[in-house]
C-alpha atoms as a PDB file:
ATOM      1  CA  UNK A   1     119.832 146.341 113.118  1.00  0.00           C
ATOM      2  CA  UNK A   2     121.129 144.518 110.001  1.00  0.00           C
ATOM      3  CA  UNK A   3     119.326 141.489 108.545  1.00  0.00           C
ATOM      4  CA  UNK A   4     120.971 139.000 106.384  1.00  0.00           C
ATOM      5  CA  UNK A   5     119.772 138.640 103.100  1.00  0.00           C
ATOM      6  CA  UNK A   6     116.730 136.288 102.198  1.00  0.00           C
ATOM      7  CA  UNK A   7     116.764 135.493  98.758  1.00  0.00           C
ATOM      8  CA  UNK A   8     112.210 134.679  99.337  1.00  0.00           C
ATOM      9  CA  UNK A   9     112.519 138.923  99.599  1.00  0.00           C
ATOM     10  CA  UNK A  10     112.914 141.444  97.609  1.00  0.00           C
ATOM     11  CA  UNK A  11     114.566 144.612  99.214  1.00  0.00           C
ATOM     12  CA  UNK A  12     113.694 147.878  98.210  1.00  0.00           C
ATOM     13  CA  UNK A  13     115.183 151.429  99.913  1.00  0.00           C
ATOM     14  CA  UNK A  14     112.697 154.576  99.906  1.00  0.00           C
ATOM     15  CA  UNK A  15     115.060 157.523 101.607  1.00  0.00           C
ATOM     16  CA  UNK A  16     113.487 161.359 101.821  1.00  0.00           C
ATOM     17  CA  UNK A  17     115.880 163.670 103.264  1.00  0.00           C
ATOM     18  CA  UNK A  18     115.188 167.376 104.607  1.00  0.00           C
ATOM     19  CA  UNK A  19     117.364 170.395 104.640  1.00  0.00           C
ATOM     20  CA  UNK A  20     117.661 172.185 108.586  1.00  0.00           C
ATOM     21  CA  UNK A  21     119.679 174.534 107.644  1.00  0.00           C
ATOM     22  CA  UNK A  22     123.050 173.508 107.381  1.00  0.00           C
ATOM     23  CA  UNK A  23     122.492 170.169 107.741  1.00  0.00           C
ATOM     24  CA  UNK A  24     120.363 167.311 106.591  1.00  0.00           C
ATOM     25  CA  UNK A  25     118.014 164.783 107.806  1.00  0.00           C
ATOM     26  CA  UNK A  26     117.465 161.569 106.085  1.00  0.00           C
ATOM     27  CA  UNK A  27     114.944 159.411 106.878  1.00  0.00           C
ATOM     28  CA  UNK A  28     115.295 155.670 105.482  1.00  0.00           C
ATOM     29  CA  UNK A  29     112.823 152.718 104.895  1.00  0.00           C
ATOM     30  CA  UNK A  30     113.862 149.606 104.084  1.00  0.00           C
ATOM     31  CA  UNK A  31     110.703 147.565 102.338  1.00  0.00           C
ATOM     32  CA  UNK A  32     110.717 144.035 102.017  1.00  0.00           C
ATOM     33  CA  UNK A  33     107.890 142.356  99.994  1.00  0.00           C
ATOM     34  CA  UNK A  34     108.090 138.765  98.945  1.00  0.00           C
ATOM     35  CA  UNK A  35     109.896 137.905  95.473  1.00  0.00           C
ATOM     36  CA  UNK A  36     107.200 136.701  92.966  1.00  0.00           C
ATOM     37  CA  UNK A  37     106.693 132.541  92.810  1.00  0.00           C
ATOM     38  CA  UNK A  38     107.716 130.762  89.734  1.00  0.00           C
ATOM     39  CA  UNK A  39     103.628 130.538  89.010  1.00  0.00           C
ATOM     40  CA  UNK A  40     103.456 134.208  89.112  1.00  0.00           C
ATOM     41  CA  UNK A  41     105.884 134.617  86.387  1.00  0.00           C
ATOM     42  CA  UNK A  42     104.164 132.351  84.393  1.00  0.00           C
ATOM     43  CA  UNK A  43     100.788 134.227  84.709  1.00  0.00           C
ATOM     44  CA  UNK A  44     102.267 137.533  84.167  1.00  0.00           C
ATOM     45  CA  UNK A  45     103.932 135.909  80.663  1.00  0.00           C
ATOM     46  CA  UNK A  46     100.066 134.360  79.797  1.00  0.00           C
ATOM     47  CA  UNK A  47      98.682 137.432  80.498  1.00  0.00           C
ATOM     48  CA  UNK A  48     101.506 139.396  77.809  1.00  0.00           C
ATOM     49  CA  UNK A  49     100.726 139.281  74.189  1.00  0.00           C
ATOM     50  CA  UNK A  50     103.191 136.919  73.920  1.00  0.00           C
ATOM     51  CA  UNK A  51     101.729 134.395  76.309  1.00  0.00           C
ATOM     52  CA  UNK A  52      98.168 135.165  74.598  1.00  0.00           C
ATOM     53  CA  UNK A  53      99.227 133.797  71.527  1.00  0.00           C
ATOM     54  CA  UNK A  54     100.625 130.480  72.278  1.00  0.00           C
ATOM     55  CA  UNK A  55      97.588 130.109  74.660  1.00  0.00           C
ATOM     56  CA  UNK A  56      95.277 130.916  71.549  1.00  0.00           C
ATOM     57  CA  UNK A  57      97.217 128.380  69.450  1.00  0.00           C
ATOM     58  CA  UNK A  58      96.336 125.892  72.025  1.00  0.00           C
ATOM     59  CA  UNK A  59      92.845 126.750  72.516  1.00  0.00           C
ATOM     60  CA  UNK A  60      92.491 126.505  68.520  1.00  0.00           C
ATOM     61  CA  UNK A  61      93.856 122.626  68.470  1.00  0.00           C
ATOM     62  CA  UNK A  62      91.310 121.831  71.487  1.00  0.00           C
ATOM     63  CA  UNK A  63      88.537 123.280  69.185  1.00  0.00           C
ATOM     64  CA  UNK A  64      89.728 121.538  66.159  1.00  0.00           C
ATOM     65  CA  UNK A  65      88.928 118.730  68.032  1.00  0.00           C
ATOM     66  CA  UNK A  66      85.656 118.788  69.514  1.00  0.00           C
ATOM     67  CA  UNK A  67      87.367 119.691  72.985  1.00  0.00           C
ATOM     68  CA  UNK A  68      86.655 122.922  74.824  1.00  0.00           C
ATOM     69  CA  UNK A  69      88.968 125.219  75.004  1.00  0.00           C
ATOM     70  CA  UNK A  70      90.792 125.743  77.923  1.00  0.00           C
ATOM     71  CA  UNK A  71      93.927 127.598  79.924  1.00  0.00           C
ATOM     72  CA  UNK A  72      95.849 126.714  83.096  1.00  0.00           C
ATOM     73  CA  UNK A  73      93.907 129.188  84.883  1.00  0.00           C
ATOM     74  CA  UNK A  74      90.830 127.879  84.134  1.00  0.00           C
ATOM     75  CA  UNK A  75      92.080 124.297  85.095  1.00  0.00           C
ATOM     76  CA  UNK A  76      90.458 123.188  88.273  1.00  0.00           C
ATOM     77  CA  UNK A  77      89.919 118.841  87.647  1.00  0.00           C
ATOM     78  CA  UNK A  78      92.519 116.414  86.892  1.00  0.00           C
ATOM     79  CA  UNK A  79      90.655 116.412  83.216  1.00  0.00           C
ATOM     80  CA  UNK A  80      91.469 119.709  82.349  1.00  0.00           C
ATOM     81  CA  UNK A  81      95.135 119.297  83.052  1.00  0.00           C
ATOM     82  CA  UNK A  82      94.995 115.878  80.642  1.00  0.00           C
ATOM     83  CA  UNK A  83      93.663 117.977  78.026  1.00  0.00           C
ATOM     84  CA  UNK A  84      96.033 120.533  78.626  1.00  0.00           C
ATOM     85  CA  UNK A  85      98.957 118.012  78.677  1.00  0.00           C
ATOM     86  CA  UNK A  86      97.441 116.620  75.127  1.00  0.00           C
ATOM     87  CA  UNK A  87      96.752 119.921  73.455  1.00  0.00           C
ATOM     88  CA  UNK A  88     101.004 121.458  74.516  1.00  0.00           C
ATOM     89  CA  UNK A  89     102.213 118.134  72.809  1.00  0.00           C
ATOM     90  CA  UNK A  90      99.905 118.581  69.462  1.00  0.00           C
ATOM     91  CA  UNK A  91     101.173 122.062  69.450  1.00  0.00           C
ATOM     92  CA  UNK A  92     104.540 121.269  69.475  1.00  0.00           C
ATOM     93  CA  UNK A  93     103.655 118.498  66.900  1.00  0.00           C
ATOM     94  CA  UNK A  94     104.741 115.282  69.253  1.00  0.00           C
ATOM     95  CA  UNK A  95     102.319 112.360  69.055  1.00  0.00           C
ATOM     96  CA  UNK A  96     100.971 110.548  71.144  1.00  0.00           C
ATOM     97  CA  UNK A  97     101.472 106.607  70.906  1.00  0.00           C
ATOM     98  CA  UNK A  98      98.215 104.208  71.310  1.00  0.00           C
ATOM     99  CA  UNK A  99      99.310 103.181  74.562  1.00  0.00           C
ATOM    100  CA  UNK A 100      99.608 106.371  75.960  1.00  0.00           C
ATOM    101  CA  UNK A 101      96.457 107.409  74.801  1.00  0.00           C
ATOM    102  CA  UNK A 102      94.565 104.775  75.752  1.00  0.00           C
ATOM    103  CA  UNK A 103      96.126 105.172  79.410  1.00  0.00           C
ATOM    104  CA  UNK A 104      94.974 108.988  79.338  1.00  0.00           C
ATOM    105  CA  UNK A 105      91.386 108.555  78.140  1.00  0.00           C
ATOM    106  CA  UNK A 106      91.027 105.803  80.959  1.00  0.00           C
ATOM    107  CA  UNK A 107      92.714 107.906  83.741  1.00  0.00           C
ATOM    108  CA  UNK A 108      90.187 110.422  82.516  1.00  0.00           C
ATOM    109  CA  UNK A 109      87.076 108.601  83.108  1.00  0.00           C
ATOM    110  CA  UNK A 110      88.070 107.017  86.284  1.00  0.00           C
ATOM    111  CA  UNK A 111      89.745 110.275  87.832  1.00  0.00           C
ATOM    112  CA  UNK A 112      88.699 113.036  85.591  1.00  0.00           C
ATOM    113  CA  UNK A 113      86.220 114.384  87.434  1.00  0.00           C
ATOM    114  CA  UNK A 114      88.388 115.168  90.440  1.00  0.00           C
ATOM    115  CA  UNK A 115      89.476 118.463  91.625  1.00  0.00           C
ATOM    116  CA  UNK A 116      92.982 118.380  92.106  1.00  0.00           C
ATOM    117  CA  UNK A 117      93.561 118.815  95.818  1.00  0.00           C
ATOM    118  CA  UNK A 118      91.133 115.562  95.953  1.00  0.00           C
ATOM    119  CA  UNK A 119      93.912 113.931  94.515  1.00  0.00           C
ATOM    120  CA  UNK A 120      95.550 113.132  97.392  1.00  0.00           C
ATOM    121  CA  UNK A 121      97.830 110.185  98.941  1.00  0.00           C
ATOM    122  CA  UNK A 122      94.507 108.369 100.464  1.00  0.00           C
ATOM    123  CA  UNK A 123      92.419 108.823  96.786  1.00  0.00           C
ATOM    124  CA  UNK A 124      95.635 107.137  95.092  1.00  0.00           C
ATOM    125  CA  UNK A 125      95.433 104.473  97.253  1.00  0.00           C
ATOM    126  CA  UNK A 126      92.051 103.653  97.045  1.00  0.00           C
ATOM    127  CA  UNK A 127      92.718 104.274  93.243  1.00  0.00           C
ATOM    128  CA  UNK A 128      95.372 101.569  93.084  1.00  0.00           C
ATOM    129  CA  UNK A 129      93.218  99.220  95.441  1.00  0.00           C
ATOM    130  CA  UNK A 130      90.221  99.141  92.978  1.00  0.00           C
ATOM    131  CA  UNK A 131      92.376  98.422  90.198  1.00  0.00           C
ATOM    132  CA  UNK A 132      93.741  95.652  91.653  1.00  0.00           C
ATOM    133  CA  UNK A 133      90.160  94.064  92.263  1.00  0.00           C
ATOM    134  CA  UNK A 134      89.354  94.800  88.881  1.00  0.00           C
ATOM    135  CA  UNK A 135      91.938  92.479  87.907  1.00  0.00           C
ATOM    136  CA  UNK A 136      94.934  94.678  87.526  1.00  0.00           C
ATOM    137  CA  UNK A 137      98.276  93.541  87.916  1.00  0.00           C
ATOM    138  CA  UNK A 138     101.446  95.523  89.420  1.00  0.00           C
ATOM    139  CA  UNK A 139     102.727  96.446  86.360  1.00  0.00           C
ATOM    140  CA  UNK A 140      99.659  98.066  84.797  1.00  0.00           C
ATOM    141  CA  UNK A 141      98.948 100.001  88.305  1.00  0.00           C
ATOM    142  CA  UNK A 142     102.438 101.382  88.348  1.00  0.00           C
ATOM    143  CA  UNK A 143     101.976 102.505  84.639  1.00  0.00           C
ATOM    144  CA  UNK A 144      98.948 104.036  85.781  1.00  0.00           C
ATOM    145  CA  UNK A 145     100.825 106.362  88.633  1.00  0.00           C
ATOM    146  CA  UNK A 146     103.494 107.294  85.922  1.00  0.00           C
ATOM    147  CA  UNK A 147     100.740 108.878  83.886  1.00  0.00           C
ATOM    148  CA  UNK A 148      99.487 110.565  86.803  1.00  0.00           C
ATOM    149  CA  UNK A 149     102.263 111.599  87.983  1.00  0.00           C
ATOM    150  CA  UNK A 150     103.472 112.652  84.362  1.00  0.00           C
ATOM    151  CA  UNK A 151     100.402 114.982  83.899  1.00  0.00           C
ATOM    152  CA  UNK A 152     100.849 116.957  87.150  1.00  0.00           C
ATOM    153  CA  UNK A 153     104.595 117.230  86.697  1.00  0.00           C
ATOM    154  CA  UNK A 154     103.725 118.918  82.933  1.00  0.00           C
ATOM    155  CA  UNK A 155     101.595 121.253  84.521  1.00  0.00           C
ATOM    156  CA  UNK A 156     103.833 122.446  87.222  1.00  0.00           C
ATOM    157  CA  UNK A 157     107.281 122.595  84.518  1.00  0.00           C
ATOM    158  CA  UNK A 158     105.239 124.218  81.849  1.00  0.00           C
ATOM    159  CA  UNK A 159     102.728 126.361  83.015  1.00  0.00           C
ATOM    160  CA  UNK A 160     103.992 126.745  86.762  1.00  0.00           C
ATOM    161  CA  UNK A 161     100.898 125.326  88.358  1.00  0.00           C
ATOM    162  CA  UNK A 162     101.294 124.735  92.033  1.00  0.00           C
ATOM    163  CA  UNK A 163     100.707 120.620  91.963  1.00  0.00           C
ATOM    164  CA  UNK A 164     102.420 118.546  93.998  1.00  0.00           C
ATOM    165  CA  UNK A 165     103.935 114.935  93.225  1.00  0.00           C
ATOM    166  CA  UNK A 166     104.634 114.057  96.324  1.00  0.00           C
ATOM    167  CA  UNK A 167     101.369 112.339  97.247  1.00  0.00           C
ATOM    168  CA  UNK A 168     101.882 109.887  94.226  1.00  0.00           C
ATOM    169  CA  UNK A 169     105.060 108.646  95.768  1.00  0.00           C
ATOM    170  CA  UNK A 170     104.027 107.816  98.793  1.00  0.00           C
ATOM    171  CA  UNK A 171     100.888 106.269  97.415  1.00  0.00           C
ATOM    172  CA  UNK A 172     103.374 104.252  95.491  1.00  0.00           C
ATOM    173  CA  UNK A 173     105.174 103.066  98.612  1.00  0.00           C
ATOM    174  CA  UNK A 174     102.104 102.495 100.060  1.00  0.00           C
ATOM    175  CA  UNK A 175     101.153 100.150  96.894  1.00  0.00           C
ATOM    176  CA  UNK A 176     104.282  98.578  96.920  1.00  0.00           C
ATOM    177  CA  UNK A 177     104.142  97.355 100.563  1.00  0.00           C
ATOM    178  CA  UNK A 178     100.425  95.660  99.781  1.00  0.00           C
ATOM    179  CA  UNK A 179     102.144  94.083  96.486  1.00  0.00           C
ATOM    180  CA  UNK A 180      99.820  95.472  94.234  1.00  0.00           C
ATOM    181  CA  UNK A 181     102.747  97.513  92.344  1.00  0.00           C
ATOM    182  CA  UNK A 182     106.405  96.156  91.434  1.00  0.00           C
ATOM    183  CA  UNK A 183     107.400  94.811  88.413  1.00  0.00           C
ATOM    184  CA  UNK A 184     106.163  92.117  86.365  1.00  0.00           C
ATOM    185  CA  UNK A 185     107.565  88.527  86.886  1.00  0.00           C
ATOM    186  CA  UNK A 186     109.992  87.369  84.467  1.00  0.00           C
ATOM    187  CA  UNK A 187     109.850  84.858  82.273  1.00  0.00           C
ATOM    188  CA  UNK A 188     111.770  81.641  83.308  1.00  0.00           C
ATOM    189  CA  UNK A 189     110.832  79.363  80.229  1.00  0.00           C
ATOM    190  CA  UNK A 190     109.314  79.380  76.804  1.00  0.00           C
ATOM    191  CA  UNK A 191     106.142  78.156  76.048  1.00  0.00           C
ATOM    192  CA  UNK A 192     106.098  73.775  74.565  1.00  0.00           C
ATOM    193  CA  UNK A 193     104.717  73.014  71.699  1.00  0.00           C
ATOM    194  CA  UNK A 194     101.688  71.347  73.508  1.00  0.00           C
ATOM    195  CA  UNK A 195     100.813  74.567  74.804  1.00  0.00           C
ATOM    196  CA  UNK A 196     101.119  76.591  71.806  1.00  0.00           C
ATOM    197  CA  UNK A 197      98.824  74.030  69.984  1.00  0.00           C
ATOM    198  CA  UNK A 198      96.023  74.161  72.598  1.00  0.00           C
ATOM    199  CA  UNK A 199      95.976  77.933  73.060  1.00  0.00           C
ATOM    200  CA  UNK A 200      95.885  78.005  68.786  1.00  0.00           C
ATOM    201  CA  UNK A 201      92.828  75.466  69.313  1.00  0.00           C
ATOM    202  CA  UNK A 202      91.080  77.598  72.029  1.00  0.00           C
ATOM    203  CA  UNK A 203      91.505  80.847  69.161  1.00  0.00           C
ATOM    204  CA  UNK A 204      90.559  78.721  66.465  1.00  0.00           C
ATOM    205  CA  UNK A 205      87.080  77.284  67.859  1.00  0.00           C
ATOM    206  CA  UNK A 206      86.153  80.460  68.939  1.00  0.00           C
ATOM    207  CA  UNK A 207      83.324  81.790  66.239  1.00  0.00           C
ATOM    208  CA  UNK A 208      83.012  84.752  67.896  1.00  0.00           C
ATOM    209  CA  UNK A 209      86.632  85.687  67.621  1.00  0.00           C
ATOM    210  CA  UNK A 210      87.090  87.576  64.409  1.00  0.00           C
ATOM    211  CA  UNK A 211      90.963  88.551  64.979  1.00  0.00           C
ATOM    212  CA  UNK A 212      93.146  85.440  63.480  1.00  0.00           C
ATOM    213  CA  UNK A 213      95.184  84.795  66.624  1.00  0.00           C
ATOM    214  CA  UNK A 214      96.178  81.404  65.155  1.00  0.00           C
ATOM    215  CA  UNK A 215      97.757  82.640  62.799  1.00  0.00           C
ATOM    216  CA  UNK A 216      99.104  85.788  64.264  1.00  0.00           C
ATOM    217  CA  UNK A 217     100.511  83.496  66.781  1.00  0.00           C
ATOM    218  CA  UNK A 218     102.397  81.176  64.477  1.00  0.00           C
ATOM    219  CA  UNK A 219     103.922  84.323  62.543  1.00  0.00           C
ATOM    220  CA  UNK A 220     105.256  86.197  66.079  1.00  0.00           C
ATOM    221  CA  UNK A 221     106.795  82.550  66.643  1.00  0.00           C
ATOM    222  CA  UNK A 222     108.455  82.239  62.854  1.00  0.00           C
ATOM    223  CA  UNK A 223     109.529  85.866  62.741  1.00  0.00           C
ATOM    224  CA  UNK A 224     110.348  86.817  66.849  1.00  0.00           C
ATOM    225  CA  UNK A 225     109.195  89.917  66.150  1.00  0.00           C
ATOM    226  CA  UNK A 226     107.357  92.589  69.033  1.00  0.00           C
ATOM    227  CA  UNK A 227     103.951  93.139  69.010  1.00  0.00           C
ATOM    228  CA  UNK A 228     103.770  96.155  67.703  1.00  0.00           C
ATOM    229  CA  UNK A 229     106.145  95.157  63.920  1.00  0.00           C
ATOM    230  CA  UNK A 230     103.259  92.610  63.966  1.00  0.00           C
ATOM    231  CA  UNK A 231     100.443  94.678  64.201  1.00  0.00           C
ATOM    232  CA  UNK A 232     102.292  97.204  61.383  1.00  0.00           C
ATOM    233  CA  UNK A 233     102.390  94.707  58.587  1.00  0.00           C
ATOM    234  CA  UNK A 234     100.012  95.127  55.617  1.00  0.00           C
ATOM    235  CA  UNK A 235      99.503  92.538  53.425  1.00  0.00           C
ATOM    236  CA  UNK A 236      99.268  93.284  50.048  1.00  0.00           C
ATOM    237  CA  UNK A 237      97.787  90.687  47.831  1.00  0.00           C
ATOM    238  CA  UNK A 238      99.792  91.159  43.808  1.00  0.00           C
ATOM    239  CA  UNK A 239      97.677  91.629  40.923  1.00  0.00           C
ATOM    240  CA  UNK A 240      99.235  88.301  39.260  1.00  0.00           C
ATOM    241  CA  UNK A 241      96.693  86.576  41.916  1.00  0.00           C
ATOM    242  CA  UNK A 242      93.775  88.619  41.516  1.00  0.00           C
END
């Protein structure tokens, strides 16, 4: 009997063959043993010398700062894959923005401590629920299942962890049909003049705020510029005024 080829087997033929006198007897086996995973070939490359090293350059970044160590092996909470995710990007010299990594280091406290099969489709949900009641909005919580959702995909591409996404898209569906994730509601009209004043006022009489909103308000208005060109400018007082 001939079966057709699977390619989730390797096929290997062990033949030993006999001599009776003018003839001879061969006796055929036909092994099948299943083809190694894409995780396995990524553990047999950690385990090479090669793998070693880039896992020790890794391990060195966590320590230079103040984080354990740590491989994908050794990876067992939704934590250890964050740091993982953090220390593969320093080694490869990409930074991480402010928003990102203030997104991480909350997803961290709030979910760090799970093991990762915990993180399933009803956890998400329940996730996405409190943040809600915590004053979330749909935008944020979708941001927040991105991240997720970006950490476990980075450590099934790059270190062939078996992780699966698909619980954090149907958590999102689930989300989506309660309303508490979509995207953010578009702006229909600019603010009047009245309200600008009064929110400047509310800034202003606040002792306890020590960030000049009034006036960081005023200049976004003057100049149109994003948020984050604001928050970059440095001003430098000239000597003539000293």
């Amino acid at each position: 009997m001939v079966r057709r080829f699977s390619p989730l087997f390797d096929v290997s033929v062990h033949t030993e063959r006999t001599r009776r006198g003018d003839f001879h007897q061969a006796q055929i086996w036909i092994v099948a043993r299943p083809s190694p995973t894409e995780g396995e070939v990524c553990q047999q490359y950690l385990s090479s010398p090669q793998g070693r090293g880039g896992m020790g350059a890794r391990n060195r970044a966590a320590h230079r700062r103040g984080e354990p160590s740590i491989g994908h092996r050794e990876a067992r909470t939704f934590a250890d894959l964050i740091r993982l995710h953090r220390a593969d990007l320093q080694e490869v010299g990409k930074r991480i923005g402010r928003s990102k990594t203030a997104s991480l280091s909350f997803l961290e406290r709030r979910l760090g401590r799970l093991r990762l099969p915990e993180l399933d489709r009803e956890r998400l949900i329940q996730f996405g629920k409190e943040r809600a009641r915590e004053g979330a909005g749909p935008v944020t919580l979708g941001t927040d299942l991105g991240y997720i959702k970006t950490i476990l995909s980075h450590a099934a591409a790059v270190h062939g962890m078996i992780v699966s996404t698909e619980s954090i898209g149907l958590a999102r569906i689930a989300l989506a049909r309660l309303g508490l994730v979509g995207k953010g509601d578009e702006r229909d009209r600019r603010p009047t003049q009245d309200e600008l004043d009064r929110l400047i006022a509310a800034f202003d009489s606040n002792f306890r705020q020590q960030i000049p909103l009034g006036r960081i308000i005023r200049f976004a208005i003057a100049t149109a510029m994003r948020q984050d060109l604001n928050g970059r400018i440095s001003i430098v007082r000239p000597k003539c005024f000293s």
